[in-house]
N, C-alpha and C. Protein backbone atom coordinates (compact mmCIF):
# COMPACT_ATOMS: atom_id res chain seq x y z
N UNK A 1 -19.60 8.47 29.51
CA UNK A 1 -19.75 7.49 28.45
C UNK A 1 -18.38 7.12 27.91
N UNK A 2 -18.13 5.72 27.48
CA UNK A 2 -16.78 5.08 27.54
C UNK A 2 -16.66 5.72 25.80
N UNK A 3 -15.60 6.03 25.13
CA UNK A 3 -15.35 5.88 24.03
C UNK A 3 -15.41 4.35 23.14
N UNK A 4 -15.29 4.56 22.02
CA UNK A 4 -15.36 3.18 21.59
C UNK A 4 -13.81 3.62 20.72
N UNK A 5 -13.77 4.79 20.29
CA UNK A 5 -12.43 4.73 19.27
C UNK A 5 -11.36 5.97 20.29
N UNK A 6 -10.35 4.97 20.60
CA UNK A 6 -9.60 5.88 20.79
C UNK A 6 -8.33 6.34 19.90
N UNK A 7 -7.65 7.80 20.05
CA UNK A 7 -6.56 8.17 19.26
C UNK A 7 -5.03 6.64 19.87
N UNK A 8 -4.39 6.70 18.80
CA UNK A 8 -3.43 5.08 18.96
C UNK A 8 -1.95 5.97 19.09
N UNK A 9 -1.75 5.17 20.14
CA UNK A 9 -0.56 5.59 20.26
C UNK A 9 1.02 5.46 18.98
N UNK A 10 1.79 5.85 19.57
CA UNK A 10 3.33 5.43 18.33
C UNK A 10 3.36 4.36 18.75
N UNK A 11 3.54 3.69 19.46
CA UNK A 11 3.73 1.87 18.74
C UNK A 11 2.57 1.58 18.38
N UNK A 12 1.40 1.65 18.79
CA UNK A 12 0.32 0.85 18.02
C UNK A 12 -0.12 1.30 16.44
N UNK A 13 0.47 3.00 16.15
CA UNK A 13 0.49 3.36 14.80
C UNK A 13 1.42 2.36 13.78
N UNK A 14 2.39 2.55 14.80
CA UNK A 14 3.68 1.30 13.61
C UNK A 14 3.87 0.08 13.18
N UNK A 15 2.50 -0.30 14.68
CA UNK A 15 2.35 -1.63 14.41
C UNK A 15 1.11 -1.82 13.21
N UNK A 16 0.33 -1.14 13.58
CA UNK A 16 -1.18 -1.04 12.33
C UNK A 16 -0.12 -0.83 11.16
N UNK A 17 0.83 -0.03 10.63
CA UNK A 17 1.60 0.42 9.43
C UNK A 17 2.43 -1.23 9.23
N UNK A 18 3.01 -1.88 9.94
CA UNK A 18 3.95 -2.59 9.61
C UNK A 18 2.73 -3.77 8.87
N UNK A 19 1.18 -4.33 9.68
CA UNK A 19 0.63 -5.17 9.63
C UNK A 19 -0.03 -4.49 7.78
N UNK A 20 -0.51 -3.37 7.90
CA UNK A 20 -1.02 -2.83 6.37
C UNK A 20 -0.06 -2.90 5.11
N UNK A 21 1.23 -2.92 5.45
CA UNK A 21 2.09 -2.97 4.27
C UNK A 21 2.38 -4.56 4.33
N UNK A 22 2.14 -5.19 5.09
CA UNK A 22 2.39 -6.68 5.34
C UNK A 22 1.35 -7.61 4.03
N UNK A 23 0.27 -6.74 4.72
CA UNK A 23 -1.26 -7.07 3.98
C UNK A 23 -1.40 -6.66 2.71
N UNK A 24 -0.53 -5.80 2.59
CA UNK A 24 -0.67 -5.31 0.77
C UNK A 24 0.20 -5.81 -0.04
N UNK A 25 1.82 -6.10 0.78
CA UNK A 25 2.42 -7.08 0.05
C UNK A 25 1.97 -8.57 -0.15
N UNK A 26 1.66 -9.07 0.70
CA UNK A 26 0.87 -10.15 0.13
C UNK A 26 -0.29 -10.22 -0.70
N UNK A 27 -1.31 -9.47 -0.85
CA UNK A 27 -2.07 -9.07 -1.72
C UNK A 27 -1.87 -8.61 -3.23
N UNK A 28 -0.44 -8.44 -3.01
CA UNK A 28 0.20 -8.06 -4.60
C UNK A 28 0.91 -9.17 -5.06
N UNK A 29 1.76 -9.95 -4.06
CA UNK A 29 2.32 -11.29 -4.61
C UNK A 29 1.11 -12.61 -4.92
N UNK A 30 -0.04 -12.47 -4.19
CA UNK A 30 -1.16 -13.85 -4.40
C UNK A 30 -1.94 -13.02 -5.73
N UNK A 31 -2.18 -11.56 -5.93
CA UNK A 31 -2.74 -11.16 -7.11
C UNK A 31 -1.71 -11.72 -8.85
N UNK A 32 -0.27 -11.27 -8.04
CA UNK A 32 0.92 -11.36 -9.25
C UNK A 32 0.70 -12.86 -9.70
N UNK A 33 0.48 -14.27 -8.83
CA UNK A 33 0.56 -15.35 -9.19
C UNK A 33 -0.39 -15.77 -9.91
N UNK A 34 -1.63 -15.37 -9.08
CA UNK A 34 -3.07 -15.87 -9.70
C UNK A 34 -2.88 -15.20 -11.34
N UNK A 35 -2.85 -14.19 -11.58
CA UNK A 35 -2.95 -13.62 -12.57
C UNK A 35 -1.75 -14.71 -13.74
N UNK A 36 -1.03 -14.67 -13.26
CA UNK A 36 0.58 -15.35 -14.12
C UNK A 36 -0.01 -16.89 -14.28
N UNK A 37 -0.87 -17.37 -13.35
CA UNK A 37 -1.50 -18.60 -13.67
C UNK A 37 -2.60 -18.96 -14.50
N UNK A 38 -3.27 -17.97 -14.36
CA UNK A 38 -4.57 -17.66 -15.36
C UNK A 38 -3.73 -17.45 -16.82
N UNK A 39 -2.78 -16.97 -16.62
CA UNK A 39 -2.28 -16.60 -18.17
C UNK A 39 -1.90 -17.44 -18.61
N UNK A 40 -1.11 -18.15 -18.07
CA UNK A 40 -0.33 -19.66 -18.88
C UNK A 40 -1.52 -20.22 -19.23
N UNK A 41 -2.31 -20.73 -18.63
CA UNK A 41 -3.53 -21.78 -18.33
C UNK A 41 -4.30 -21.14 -19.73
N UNK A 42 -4.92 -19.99 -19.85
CA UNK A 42 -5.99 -19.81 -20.77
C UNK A 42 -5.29 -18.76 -21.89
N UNK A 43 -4.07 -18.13 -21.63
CA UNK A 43 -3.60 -17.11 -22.61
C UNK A 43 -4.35 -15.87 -22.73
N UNK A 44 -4.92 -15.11 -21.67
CA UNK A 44 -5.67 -14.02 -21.45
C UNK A 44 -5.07 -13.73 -19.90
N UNK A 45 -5.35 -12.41 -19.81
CA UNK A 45 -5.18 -11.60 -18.57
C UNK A 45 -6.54 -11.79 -17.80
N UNK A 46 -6.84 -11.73 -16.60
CA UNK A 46 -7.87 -12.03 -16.22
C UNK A 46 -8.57 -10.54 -15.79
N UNK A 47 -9.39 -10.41 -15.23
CA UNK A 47 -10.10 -8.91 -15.00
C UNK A 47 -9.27 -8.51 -13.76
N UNK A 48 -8.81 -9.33 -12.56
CA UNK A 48 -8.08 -9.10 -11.46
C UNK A 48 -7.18 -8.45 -11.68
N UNK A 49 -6.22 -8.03 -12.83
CA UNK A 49 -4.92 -7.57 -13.29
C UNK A 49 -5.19 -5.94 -12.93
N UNK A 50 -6.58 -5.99 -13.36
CA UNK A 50 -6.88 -4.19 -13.29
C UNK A 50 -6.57 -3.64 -11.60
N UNK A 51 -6.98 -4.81 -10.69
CA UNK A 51 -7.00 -4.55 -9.62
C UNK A 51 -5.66 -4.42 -9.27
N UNK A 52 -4.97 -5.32 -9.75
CA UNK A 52 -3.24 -5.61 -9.61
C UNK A 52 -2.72 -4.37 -9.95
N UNK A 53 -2.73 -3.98 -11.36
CA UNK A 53 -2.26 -2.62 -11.54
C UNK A 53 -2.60 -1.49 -10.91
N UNK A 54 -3.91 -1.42 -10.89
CA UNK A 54 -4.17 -0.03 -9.56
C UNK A 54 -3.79 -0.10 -8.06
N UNK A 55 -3.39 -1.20 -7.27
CA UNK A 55 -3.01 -1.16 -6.64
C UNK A 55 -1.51 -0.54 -6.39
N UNK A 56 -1.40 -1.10 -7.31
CA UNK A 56 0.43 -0.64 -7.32
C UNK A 56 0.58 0.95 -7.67
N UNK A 57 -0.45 1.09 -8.57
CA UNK A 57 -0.32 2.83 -8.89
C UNK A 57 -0.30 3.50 -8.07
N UNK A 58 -1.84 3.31 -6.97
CA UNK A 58 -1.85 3.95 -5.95
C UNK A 58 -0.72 4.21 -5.19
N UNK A 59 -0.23 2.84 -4.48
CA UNK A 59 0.69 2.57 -3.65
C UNK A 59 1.58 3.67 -4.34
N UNK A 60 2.27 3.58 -5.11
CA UNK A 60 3.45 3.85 -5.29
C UNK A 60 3.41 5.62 -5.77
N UNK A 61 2.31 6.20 -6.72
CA UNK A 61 1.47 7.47 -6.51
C UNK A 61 1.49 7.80 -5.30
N UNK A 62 1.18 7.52 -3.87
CA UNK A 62 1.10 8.02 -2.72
C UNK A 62 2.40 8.30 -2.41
N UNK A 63 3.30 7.10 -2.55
CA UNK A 63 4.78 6.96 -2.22
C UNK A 63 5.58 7.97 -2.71
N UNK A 64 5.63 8.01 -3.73
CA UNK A 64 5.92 9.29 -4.64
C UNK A 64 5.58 10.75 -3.98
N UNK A 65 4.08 10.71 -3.96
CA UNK A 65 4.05 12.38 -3.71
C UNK A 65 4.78 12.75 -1.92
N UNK A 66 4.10 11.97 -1.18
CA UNK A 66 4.21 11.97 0.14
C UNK A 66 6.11 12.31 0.29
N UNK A 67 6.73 11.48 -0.40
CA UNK A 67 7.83 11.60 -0.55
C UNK A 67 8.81 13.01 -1.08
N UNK A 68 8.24 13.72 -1.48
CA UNK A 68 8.21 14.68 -2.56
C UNK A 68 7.65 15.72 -1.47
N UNK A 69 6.48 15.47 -0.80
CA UNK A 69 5.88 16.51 0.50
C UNK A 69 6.70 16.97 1.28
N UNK A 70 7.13 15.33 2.03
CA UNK A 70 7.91 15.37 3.43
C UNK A 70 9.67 15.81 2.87
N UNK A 71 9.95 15.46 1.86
CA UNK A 71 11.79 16.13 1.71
C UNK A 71 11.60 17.40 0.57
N UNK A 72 10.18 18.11 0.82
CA UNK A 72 10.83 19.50 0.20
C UNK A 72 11.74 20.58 0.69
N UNK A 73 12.38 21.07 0.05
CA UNK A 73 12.91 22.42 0.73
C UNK A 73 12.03 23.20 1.34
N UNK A 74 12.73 23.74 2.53
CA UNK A 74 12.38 24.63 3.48
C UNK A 74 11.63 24.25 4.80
N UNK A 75 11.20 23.17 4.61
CA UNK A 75 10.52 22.15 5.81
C UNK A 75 11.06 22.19 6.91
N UNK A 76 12.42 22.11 7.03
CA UNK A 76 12.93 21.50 8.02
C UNK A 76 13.27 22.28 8.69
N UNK A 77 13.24 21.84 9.89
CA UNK A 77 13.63 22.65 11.82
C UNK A 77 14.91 23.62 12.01
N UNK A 78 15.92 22.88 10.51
CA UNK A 78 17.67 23.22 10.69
C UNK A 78 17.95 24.68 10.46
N UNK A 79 16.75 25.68 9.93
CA UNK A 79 17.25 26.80 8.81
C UNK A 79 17.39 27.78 9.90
């Protein structure tokens, strides 16, 4: 029986990574505008902002810890 999901190789991981951060930056710049347009226009934040801000938390919460994971002391191959 054929698989349907296979494990992805290193370029096709980097490429899925380059296309997901592609997709989220744009998703944060068309959220940043809509929102900045809604505001001028009516003088209120719109409900999308919540989405705007948690996005970025996450993002950058992940960024943070992961970051903090991968360069702790003692990790590394050199000792």
């Amino acid at each position: 029986m054929k698989r349907i999901f296979t494990k992805a190789d290193e370029m096709e991981l980097a490429v899925n990574y380059k296309a997901a951060r592609n997709a989220f930056v744009f998703l944060e710049v068309m959220l940043a505008v809509y929102c900045l347009i809604y505001r001028l226009k009516t003088g209120e934040l719109p409900w999308v902002w919540l989405i705007f801000i948690g996005s970025g938390v996450v993002f950058w919460g992940t960024k943070s810890i992961e970051t903090k994971r991968l360069t702790a002391p003692g990790d590394s191959d050199e000792e």
